[in-house]
Protein backbone atom coordinates (compact mmCIF):
# COMPACT_ATOMS: atom_id res chain seq x y z
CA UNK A 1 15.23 -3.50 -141.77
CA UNK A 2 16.71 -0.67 -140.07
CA UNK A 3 13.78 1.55 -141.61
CA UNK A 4 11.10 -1.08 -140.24
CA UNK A 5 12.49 -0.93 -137.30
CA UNK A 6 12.74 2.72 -136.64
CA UNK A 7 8.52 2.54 -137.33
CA UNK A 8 8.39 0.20 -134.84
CA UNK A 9 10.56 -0.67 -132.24
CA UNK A 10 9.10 -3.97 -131.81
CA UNK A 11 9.72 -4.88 -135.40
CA UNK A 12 12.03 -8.30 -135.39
CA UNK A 13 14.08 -9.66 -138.18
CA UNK A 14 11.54 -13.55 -137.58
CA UNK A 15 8.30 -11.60 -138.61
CA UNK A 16 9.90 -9.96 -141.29
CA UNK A 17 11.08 -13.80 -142.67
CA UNK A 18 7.84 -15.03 -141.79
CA UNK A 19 6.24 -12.43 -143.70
CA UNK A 20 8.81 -12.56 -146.94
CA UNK A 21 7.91 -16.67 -146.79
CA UNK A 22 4.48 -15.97 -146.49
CA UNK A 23 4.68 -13.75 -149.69
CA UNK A 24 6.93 -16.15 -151.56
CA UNK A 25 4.40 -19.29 -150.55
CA UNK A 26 1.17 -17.45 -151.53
CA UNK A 27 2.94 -16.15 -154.96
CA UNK A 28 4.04 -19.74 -155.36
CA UNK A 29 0.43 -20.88 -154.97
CA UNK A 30 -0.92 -18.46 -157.48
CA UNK A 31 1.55 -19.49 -160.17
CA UNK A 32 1.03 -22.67 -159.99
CA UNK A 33 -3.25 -22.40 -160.18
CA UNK A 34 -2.33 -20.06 -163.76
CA UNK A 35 0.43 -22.83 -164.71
CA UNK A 36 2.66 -19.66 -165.00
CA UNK A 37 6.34 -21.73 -164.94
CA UNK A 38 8.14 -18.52 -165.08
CA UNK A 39 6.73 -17.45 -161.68
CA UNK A 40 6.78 -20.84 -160.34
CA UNK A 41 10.23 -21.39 -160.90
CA UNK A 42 11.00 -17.87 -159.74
CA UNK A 43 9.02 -18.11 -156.10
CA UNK A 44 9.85 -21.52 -155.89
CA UNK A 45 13.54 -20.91 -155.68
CA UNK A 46 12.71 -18.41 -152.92
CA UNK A 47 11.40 -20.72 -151.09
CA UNK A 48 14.04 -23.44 -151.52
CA UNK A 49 16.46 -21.32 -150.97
CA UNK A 50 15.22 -21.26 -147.30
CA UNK A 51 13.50 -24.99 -147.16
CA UNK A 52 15.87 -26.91 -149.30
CA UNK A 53 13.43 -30.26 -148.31
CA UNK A 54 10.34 -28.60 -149.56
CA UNK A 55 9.10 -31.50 -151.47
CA UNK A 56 5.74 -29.77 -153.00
CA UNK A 57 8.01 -26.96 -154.51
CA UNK A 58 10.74 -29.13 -155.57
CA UNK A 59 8.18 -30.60 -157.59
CA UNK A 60 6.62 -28.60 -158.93
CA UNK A 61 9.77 -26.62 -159.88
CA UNK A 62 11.21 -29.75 -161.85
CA UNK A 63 7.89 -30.18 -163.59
CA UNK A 64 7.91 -26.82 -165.03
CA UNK A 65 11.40 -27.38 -165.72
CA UNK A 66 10.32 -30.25 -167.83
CA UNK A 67 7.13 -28.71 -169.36
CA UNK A 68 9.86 -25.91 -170.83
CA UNK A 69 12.10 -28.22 -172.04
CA UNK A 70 9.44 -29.97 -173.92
CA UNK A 71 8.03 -27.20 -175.53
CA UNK A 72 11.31 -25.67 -176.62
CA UNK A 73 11.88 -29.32 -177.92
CA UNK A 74 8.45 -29.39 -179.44
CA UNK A 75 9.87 -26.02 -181.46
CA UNK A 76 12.90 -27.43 -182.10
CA UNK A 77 11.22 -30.27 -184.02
CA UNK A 78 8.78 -27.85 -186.08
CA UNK A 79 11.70 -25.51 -187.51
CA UNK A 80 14.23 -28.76 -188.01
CA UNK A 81 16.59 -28.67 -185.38
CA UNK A 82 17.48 -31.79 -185.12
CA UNK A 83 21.06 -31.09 -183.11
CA UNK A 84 18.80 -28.61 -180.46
CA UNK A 85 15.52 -30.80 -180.62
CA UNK A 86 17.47 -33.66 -180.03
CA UNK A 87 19.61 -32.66 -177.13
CA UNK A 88 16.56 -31.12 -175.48
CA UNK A 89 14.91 -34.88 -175.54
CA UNK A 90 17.43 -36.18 -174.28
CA UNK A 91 17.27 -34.13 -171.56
CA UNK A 92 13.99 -35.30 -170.86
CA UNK A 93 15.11 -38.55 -171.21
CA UNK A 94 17.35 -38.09 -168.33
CA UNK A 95 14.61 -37.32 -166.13
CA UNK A 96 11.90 -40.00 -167.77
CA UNK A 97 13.98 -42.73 -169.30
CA UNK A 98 10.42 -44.10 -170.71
CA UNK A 99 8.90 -40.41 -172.10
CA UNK A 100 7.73 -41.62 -175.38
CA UNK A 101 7.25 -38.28 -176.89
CA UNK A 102 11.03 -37.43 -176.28
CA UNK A 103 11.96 -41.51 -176.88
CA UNK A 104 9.82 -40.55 -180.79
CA UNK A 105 11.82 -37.28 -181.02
CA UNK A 106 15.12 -38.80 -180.51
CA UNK A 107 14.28 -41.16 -183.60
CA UNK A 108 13.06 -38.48 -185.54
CA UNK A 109 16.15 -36.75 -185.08
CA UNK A 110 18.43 -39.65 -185.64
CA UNK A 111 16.84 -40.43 -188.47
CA UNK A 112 16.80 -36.70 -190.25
CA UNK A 113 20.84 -36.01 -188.93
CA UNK A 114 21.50 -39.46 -190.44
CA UNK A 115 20.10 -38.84 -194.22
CA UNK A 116 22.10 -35.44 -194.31
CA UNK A 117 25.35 -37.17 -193.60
């Protein structure tokens, strides 16, 4: 800041903001087009971190959330964790009570801890 303003001594701290949300908003947006959840999550926490309400973001933040915890589920499933594959559906549960994929998993899981026992 101090830099910025020495440049220009009409530099305020608002455009700076202004410009940082700007930045943060139009990463945001090109995340989401390239379904990049990484850079979602990571831009979308900028910008909730200054517009808490943000609906859009909070959205879309949760559904990457999700869309990760699938997939590592998903992987959990395929190499026979049943204690990790099953925890991660029920984390999904949590969120979608009626997710069949996660409702099948914890089954699946149920049914493979319950033969080793």
């Amino acid at each position: 800041m101090q830099k910025a303003r020495e440049l220009d001594p009409e530099f305020n701290e608002t455009q700076s903001d202004f410009g940082i949300a700007f930045y943060n908003r139009e990463q945001f947006r090109a995340a989401m087009k390239k379904s990049d959840c990484d850079a979602t999550a990571t831009f979308g926490g900028k910008i909730l971190a200054v517009a808490p309400d943000d609906a859009e973001v909070k959205k879309a933040v949760t559904d990457c959330a999700q869309k990760q915890i699938r997939q590592q589920m998903r992987e959990a499933l395929g190499n026979s964790d049943w204690p990790g594959a099953l925890s991660l559906a029920n984390k999904i549960l949590a969120v979608m009570p009626n997710d069949e994929e996660a409702q099948k998993a914890v089954r699946q899981c149920n049914l493979a801890i319950g033969h080793k026992e």
